[in-house]
Structure formats: structure tokens, C-alpha cells
Protein backbone atom coordinates (compact mmCIF):
# COMPACT_ATOMS: atom_id res chain seq x y z
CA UNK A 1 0.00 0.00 0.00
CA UNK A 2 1.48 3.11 -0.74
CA UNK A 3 1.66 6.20 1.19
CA UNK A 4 -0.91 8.19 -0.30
CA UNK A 5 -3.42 5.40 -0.07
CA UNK A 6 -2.51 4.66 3.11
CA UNK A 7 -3.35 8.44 4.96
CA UNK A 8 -6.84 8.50 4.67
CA UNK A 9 -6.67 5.12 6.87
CA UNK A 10 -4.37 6.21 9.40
CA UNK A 11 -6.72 9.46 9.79
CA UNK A 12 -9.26 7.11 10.02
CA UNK A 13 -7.30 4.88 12.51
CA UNK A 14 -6.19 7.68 14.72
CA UNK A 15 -10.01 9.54 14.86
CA UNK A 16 -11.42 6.11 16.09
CA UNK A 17 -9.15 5.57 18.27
CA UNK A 18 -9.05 8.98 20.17
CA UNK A 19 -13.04 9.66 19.38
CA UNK A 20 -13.17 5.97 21.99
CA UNK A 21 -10.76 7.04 24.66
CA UNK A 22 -12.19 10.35 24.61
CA UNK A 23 -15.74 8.81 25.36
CA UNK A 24 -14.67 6.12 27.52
CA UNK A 25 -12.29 8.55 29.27
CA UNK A 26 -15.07 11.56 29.53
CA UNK A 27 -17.46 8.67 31.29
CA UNK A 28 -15.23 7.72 33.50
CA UNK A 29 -14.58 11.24 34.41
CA UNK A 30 -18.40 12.18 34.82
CA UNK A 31 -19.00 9.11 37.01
CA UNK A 32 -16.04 10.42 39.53
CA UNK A 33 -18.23 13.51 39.47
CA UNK A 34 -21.27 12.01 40.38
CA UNK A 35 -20.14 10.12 43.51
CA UNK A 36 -17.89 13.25 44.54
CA UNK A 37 -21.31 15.19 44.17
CA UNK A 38 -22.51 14.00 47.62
CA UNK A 39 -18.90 14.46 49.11
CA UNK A 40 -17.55 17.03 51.42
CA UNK A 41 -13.41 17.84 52.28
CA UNK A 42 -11.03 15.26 51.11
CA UNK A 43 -12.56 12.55 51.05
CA UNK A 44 -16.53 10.83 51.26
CA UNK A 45 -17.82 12.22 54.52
CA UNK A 46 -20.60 9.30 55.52
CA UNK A 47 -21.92 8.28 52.26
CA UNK A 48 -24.38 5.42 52.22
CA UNK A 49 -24.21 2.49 49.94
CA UNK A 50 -26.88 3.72 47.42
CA UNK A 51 -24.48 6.59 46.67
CA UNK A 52 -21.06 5.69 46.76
CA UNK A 53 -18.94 4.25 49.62
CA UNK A 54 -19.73 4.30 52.69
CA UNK A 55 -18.55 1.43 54.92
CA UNK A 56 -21.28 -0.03 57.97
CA UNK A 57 -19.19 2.51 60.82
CA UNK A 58 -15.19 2.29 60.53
CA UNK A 59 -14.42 -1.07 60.97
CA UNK A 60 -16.99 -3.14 58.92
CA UNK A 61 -17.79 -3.64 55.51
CA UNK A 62 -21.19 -5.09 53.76
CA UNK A 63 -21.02 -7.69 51.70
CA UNK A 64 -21.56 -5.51 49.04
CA UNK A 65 -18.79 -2.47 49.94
CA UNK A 66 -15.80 -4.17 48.17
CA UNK A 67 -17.57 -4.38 44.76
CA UNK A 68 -18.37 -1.08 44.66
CA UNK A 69 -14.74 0.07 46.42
CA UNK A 70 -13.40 -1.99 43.35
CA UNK A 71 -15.68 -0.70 40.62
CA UNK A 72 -14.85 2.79 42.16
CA UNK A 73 -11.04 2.26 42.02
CA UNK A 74 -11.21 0.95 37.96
CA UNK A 75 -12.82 3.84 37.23
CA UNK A 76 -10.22 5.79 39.17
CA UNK A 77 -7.69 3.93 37.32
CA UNK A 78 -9.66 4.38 33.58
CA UNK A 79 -10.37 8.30 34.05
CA UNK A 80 -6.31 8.36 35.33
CA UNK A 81 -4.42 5.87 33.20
CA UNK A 82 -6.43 6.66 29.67
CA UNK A 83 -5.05 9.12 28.59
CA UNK A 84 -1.37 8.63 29.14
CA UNK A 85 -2.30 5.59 26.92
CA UNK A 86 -3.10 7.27 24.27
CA UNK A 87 0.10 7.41 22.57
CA UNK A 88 0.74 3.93 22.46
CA UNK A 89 -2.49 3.07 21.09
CA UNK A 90 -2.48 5.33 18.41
CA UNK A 91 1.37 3.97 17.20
CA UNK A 92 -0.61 0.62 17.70
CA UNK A 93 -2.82 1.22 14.81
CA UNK A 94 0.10 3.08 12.68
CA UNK A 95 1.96 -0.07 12.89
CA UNK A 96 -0.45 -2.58 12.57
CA UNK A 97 -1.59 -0.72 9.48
CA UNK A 98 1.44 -1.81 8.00
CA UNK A 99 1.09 -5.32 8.68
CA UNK A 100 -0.99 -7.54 6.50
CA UNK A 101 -1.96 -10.09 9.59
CA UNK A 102 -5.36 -9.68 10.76
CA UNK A 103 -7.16 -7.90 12.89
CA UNK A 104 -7.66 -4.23 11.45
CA UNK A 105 -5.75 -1.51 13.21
CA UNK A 106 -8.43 -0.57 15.02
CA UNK A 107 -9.53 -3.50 16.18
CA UNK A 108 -5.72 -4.14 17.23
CA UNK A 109 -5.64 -1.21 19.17
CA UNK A 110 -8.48 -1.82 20.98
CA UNK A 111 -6.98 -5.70 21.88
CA UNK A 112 -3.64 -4.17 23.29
CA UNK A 113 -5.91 -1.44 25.88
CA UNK A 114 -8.05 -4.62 26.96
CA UNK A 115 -4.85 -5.73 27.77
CA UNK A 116 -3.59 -2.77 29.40
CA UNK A 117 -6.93 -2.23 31.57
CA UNK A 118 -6.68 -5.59 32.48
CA UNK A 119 -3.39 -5.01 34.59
CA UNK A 120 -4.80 -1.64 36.15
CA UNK A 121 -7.68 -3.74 36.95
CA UNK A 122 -5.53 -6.34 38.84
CA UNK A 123 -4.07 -3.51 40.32
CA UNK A 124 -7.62 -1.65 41.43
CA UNK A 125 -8.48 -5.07 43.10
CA UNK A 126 -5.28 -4.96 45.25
CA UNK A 127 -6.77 -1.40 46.36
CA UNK A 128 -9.38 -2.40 47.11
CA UNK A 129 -7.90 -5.16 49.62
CA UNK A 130 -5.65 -2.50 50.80
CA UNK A 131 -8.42 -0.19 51.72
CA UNK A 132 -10.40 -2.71 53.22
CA UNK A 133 -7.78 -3.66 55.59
CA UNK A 134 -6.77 -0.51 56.48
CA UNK A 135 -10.10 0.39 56.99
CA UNK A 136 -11.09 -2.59 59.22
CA UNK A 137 -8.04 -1.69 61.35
CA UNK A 138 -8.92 1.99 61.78
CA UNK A 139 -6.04 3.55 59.86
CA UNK A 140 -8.18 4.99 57.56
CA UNK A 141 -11.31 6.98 58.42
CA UNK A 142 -14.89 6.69 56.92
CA UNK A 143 -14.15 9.47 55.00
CA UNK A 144 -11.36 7.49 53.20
CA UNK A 145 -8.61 9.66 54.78
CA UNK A 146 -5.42 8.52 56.13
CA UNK A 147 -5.65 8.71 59.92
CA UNK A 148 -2.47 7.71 60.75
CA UNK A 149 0.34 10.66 59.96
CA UNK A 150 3.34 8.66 60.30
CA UNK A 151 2.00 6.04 57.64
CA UNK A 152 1.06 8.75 55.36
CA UNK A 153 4.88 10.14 55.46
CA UNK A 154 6.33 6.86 55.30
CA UNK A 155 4.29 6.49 52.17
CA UNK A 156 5.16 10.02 51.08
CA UNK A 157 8.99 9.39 51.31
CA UNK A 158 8.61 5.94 49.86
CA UNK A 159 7.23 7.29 46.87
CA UNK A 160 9.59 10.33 46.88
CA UNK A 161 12.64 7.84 46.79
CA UNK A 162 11.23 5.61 44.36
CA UNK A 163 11.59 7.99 41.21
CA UNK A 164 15.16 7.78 41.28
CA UNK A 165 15.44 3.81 41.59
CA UNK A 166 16.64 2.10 38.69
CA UNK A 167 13.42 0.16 38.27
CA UNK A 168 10.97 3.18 37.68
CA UNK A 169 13.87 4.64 35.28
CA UNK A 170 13.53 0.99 33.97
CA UNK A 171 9.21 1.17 33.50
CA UNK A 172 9.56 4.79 32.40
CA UNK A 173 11.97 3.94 29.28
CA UNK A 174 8.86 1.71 27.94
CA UNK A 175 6.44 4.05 28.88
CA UNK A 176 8.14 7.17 27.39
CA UNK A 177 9.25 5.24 24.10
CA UNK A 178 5.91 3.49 22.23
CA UNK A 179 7.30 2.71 19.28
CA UNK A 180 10.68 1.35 20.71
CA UNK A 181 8.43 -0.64 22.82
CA UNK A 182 6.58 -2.21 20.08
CA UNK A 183 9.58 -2.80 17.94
CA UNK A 184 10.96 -5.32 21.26
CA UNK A 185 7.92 -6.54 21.51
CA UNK A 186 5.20 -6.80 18.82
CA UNK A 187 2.91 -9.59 18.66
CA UNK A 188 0.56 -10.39 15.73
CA UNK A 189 -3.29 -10.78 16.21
CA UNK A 190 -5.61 -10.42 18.59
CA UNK A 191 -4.26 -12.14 21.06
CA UNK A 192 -1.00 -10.73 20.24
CA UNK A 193 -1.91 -7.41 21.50
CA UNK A 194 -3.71 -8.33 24.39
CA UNK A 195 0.22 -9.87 24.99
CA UNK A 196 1.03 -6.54 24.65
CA UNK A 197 -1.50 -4.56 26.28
CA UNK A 198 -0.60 -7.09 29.78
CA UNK A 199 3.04 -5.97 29.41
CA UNK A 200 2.88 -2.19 28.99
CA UNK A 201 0.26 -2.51 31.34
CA UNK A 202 3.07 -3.86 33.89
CA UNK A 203 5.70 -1.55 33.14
CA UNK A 204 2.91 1.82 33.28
CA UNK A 205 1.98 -0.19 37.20
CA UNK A 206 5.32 -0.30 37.40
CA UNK A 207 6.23 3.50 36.64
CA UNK A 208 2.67 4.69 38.84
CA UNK A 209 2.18 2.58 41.69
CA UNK A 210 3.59 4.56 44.78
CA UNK A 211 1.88 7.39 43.06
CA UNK A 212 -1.35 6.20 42.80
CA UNK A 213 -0.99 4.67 46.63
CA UNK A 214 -0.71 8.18 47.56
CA UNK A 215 -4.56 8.51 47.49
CA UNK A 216 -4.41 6.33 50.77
CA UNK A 217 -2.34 9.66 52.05
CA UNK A 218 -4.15 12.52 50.57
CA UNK A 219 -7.75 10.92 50.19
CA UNK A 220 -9.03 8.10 48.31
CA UNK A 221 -11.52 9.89 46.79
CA UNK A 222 -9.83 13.38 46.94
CA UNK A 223 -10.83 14.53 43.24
CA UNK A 224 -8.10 17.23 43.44
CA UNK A 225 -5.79 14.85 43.78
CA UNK A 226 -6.98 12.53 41.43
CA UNK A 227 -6.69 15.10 38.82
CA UNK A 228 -3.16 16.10 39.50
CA UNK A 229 -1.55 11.97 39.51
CA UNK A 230 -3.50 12.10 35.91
CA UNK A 231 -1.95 15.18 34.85
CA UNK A 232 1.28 14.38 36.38
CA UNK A 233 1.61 10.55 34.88
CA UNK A 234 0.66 12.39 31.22
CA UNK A 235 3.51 14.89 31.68
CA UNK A 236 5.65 12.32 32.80
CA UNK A 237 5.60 10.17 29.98
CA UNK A 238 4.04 12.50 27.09
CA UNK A 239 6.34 15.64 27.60
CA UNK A 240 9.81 16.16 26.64
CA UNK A 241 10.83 17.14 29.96
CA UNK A 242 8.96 14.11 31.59
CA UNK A 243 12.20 12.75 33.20
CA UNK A 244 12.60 16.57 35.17
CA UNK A 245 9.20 16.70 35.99
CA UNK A 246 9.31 12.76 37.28
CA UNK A 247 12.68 14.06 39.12
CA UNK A 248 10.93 17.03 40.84
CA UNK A 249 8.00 14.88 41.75
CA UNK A 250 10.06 12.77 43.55
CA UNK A 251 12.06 15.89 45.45
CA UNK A 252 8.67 17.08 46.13
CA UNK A 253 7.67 13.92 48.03
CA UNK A 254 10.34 12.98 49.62
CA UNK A 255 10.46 16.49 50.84
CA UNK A 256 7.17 16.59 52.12
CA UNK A 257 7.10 13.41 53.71
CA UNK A 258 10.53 13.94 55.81
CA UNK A 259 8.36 16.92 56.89
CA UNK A 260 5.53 15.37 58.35
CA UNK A 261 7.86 12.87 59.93
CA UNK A 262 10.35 15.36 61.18
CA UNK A 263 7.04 17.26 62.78
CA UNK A 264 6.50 14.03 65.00
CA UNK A 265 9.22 14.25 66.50
């Protein structure tokens, strides 16, 4: 196929594929909305069930709670993760436009992000586990706050000192470079790129995970906060100067976690 012939399909490609992240992500966005709606401070202040989250008092959870602290946490992780995503989906379709092997470009694109959601949904069900415990033992609050300071700057300086280990510089490299991480690892067909999808989805967990942890600091459902990890994970891998800003991020952290445990002294 030559060049010419091949634009109008890439246009094509690249309109689909943005025009469905853009919807999935802008739903996913709107839902966070409508169960901060009923929320106050930080975090959910005594939410019932019907709306959102709230938990039967601090230490015990219905039956029902952890499904809806889990479907709460993939959305999270959809609204967050999409669209730092995006890049690697659309250099999905570019490639696989180039291939002959089945499916369409499209189609392949949309096999390596079931992939990728699949790992962030692994990871949302850890969460979830994580704030259950946490919550059954009282270290957070029903409001989905951290109530224990010298866990919250542990977690802050953990996080902090994690952007300069070698294996977030190690995650980041894949995350930054789409095309380089195709070239190491392209798989054909549909199964192929949910292959694909699983393993970027492991090295993007692998670049984010102390960050997104931090909502267990800050406020689980702190939509502030939310909305600065998204912006901050698209900088870091989107923008030229991601490595700086992941650098800075990481001053900024440790920083403010030495702080709060300094101030316990």
C-alpha cells in the first residue's frame, strides 16, 4: 500500500481511536463527578451504599462495599491511566496498518488497551484489599482519609525515593518510548496485542504505583488529587521534559514526607 493510499486510513485509525478514549475517558470522568457530588473535604464524609462508599461505621464492611470500592477504584484507574495511553495506542494502529496479519488496526488497538486495563484492573483489586484492611483496622477513616500521619509520610517518602530507583527509570523507558516498545515486543493478532496490552500494562503499574498509593495519604476519593496523579503521569511520559518533571516529583515527596515525619518528632 502506498503512502498516499494509506493516509486516509491512518486518519481514520487515529479519529477512532481517540473519538473511543475520549468517550470512555469523559465517562469515566463524569461518574467520579457524580459520587464526589454528595462528598464534602477530602474525602466521602458518611456516604451510604446507594451513593457511593460508605462502609457499615469504621471497621466493617457489607457484603456488598468491596464491589463497589473496586468498581470505584477501575474507574479511578480508567479516568487516570487513559489518557497517558493514548500514545501507544495510536502507534498501535500506525503499525499494525502496515502489517498484512489480521485484525484491522483498530480493532488491534483496541486488543492491546483490553490488555492494558486488564493489569490496572488487577491492580484496582489490590486497592481495594488494601483499603479494606486498612479500613477494618482503623487507619483509615470513613471518609477514606489517612488517619495515621506517620504512615502517610512513610508512604510520602517511599514514593519520593522511588523515582530515582533504577526500576521506575527501567518502566519509564517503555512508557516514554511506544514505538521502541513495540519494535521489542510486537505480537501479531488479537491475542498478540492483548500480549502486549498485559506488558505495557506492567511496566505503566510499574512507573505509577507509589503514586497512585498516595490517594491512601491525601484521600481516596480526593478529586483534586486525582486530577493532578492524571496530569502528572501524562507529563511524565508525554512531555519532553517528563524525566525533570518525574525528578521534581520525587524531590517534592520525599520532601514533604521527611516533613511530616520530622514534625513528629
Amino acid at each position: 500500500m502506498s503512502a498516499t493510499g494509506a493516509a486516509p486510513g491512518v486518519r481514520r485509525d487515529r479519529v477512532i481511536v481517540v473519538g473511543g478514549l475520549a468517550i470512555l475517558g469523559g465517562l469515566a470522568w463524569a461518574y467520579l463527578l457524580h459520587l464526589h457530588a454528595p462528598m464534602t473535604g477530602t474525602g466521602i464524609d458518611a456516604v451510604g451504599m446507594d451513593g457511593a462508599m460508605a462502609m457499615s461505621g469504621v471497621h466493617r464492611w457489607r457484603g456488598g462495599d468491596i464491589l463497589v470500592a473496586f468498581l470505584m477504584w477501575v474507574v479511578m484507574m480508567v479516568a487516570m491511566m487513559t489518557p497517558s495511553a493514548t500514545p501507544m495506542l495510536l502507534t498501535v494502529a500506525t503499525v499494525s496498518r502496515q502489517r498484512p496479519q489480521p485484525p484491522s488496526p483498530t480493532a488491534m488497538a483496541a486488543a492491546v488497551f483490553a490488555g492494558y486495563l486488564a493489569v490496572w484492573t488487577g491492580f484496582s483489586l489490590g486497592a481495594t484489599l488494601v483499603q479494606w484492611g486498612l479500613q477494618s483496622a482503623a487507619w483509615l477513616s470513613p471518609a477514606m482519609t489517612s488517619v495515621r500521619p506517620l504512615a502517610a509520610g512513610l508512604l510520602l517518602l517511599l514514593a519520593g525515593v522511588y523515582q530515582f530507583t533504577p526500576l521506575k527509570h527501567a518502566c519509564l523507558v517503555r512508557c516514554r518510548t511506544p514505538l521502541g516498545f513495540l519494535l521489542a515486543e510486537w505480537r501479531d493478532g488479537t491475542a498478540g496485542g492483548l500480549v502486549m496490552g498485559l506488558r505495557h500494562g506492567v511496566y505503566c503499574v510499574g512507573c505509577c504505583w507509589l503514586v497512585m498509593a498516595l490517594l491512601f495519604a491525601v484521600g481516596v476519593m480526593n478529586l483534586l488529587w486525582v486530577v493532578l496523579i492524571a496530569a502528572y503521569v501524562l507529563l511524565e511520559k508525554v512531555s519532553p521534559g517528563g524525566w525533570w518533571v518525574s525528578r521534581a516529583i520525587g524531590v517534592l515527596l520525599a520532601g514533604w514526607g521527611m516533613r511530616m515525619l520530622i514534625a513528629m518528632v
